[in-house]
N, C-alpha and C. Protein backbone atom coordinates (compact mmCIF):
# COMPACT_ATOMS: atom_id res chain seq x y z
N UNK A 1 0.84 -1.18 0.00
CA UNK A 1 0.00 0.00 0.00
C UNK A 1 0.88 1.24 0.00
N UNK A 2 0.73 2.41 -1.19
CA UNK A 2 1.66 3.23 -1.07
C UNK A 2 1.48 4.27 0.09
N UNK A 3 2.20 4.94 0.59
CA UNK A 3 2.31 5.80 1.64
C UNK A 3 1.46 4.99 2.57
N UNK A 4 1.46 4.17 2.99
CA UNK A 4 1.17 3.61 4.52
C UNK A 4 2.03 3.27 5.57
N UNK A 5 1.64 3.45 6.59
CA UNK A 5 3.05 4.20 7.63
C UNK A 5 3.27 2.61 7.54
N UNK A 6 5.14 2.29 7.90
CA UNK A 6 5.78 1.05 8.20
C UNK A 6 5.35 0.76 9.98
N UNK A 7 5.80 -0.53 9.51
CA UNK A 7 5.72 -1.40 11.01
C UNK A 7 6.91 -0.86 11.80
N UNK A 8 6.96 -0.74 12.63
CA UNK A 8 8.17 -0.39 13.67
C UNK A 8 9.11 -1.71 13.73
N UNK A 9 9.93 -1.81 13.71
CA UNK A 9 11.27 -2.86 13.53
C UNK A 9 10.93 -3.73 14.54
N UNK A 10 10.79 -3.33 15.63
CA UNK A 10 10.53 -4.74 16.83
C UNK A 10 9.28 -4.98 16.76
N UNK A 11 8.33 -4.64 16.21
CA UNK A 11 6.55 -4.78 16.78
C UNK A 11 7.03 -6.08 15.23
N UNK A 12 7.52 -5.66 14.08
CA UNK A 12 7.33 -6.50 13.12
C UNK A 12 8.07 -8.07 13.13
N UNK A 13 9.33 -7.64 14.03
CA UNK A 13 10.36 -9.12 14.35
C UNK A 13 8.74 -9.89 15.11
N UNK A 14 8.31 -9.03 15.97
CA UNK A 14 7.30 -9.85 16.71
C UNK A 14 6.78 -10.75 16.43
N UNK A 15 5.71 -10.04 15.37
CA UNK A 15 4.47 -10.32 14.42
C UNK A 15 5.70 -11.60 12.95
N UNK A 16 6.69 -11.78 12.52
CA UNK A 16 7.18 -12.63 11.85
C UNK A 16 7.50 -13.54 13.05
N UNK A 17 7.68 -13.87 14.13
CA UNK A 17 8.07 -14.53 14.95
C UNK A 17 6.51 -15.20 15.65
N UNK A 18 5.88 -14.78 15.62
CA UNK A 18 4.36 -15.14 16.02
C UNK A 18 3.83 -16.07 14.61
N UNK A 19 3.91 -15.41 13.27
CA UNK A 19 3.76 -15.91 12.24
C UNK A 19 4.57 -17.12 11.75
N UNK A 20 5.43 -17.46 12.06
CA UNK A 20 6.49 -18.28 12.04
C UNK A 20 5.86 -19.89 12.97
N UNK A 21 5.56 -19.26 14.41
CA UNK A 21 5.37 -20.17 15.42
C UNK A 21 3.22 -20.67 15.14
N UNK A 22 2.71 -19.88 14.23
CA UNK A 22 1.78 -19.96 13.75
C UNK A 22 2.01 -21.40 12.44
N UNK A 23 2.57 -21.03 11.95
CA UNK A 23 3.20 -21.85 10.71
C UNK A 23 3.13 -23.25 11.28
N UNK A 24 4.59 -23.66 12.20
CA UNK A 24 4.61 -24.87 12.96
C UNK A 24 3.41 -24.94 13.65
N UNK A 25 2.39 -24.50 13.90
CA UNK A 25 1.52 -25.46 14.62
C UNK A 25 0.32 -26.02 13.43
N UNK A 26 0.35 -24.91 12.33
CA UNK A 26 -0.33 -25.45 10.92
C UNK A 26 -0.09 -26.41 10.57
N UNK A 27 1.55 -26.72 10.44
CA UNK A 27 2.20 -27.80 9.57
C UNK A 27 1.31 -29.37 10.60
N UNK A 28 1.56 -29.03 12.13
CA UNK A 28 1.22 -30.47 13.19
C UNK A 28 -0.54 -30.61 12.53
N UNK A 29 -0.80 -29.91 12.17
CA UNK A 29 -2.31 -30.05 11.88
C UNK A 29 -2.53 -30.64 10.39
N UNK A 30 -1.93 -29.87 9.31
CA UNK A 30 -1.48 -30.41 8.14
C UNK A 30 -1.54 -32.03 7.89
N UNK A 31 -0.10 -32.06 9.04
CA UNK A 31 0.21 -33.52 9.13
C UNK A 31 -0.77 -34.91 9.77
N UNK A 32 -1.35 -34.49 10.79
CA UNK A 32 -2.47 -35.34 11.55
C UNK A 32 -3.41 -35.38 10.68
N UNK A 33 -3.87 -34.11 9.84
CA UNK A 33 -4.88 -34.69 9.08
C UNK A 33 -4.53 -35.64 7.73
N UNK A 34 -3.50 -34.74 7.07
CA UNK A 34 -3.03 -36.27 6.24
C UNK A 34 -3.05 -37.62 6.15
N UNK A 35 -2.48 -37.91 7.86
CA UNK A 35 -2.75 -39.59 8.41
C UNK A 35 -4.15 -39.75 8.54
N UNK A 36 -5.26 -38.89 9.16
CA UNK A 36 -6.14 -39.33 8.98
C UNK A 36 -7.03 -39.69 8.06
N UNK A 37 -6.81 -38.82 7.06
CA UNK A 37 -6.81 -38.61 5.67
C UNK A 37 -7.21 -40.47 4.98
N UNK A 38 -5.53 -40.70 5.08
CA UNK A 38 -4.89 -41.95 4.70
C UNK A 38 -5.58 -43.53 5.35
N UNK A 39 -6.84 -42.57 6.32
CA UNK A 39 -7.23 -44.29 7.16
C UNK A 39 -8.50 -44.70 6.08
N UNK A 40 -9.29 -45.74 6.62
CA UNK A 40 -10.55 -45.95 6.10
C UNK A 40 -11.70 -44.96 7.14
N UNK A 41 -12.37 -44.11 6.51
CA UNK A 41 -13.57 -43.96 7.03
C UNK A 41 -14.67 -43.91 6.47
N UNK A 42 -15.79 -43.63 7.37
CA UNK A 42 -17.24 -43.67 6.70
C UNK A 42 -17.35 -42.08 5.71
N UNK A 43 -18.35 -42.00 5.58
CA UNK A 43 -18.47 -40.81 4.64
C UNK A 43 -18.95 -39.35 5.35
N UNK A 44 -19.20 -39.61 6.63
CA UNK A 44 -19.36 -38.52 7.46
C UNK A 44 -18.05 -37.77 8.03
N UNK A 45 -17.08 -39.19 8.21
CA UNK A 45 -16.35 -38.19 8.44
C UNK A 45 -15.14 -37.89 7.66
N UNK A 46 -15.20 -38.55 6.46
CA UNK A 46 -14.27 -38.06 4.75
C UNK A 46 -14.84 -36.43 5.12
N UNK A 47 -16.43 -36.29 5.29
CA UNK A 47 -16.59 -34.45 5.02
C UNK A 47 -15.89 -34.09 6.16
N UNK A 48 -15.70 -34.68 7.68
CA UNK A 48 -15.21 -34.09 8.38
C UNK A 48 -13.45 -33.35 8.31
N UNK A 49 -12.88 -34.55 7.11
CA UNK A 49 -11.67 -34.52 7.57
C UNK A 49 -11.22 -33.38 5.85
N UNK A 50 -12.30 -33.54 5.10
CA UNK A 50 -12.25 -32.17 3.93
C UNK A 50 -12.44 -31.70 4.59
N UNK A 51 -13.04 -30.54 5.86
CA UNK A 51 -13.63 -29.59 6.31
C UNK A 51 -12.34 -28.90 7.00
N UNK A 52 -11.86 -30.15 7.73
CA UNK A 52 -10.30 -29.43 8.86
C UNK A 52 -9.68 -29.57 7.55
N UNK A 53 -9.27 -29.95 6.50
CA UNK A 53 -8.38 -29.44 5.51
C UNK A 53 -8.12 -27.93 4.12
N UNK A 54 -9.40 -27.67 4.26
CA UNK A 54 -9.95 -26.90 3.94
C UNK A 54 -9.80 -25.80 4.66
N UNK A 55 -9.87 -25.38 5.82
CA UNK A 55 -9.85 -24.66 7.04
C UNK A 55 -8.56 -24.43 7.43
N UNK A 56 -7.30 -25.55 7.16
CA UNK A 56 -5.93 -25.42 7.26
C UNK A 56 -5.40 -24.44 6.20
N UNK A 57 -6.35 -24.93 5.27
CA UNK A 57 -5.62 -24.29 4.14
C UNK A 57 -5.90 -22.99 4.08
N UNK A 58 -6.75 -22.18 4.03
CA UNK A 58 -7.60 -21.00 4.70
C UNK A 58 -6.49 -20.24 5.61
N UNK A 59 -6.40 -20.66 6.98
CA UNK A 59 -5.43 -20.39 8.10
C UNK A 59 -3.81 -20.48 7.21
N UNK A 60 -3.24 -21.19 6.23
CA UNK A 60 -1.94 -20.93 5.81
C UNK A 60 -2.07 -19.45 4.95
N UNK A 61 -2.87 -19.92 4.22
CA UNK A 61 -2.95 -18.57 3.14
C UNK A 61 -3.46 -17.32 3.72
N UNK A 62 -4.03 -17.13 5.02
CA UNK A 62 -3.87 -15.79 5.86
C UNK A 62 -2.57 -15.40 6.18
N UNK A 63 -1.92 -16.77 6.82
CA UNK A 63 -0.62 -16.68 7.76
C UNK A 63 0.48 -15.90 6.82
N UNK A 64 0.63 -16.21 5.16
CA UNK A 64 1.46 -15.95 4.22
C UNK A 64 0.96 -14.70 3.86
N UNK A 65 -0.61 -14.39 3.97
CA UNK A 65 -0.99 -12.91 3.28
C UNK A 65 -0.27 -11.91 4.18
N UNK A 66 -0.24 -12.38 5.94
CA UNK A 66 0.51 -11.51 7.19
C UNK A 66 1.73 -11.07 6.43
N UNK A 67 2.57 -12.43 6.23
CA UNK A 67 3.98 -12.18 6.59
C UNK A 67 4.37 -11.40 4.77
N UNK A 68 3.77 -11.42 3.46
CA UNK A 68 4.19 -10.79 2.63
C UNK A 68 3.18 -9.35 3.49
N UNK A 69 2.61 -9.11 4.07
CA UNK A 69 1.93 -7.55 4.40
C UNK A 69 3.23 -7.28 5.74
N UNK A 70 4.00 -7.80 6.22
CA UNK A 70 4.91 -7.40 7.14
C UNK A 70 6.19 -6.85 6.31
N UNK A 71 6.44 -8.04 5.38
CA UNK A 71 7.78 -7.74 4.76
C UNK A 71 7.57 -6.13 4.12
N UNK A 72 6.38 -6.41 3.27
CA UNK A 72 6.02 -4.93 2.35
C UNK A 72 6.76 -3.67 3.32
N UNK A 73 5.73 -3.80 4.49
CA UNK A 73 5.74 -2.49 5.57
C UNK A 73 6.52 -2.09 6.33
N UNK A 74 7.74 -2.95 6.24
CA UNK A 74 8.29 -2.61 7.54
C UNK A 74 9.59 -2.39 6.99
């Protein structure tokens, strides 16, 4: 965004360091659902386990919209 004031140097290490530790707990979720993914289930909960994948994916592509809106600003 042009002329929009920058992030202050430490508020932004913050916010990439929060975003970062956001990331790793995506990936543990990522991963559990994969395996679950990979079992046999009924068809109630195939929608259940599209729904938390779907929703992961959602939560990454915020987490990445943050950290390219940090890099931009700061």
């Amino acid at each position: 965004m042009p002329n929009s004031p920058t992030i202050p140097a430490e508020q932004a290490k913050e916010i990439r360091r929060l975003s970062h530790d956001l990331s790793n707990a995506l990936e543990i979720i990522v991963q559990a659902n994969y395996l679950l993914g990979a079992m046999s289930h009924d068809d109630s909960a195939k929608q259940w386990v599209q729904l938390l994948e779907s929703g992961v994916g959602q939560a990454a592509e915020i987490n990445r919209n943050l950290r390219d809106y940090i890099v931009a600003n700061s």
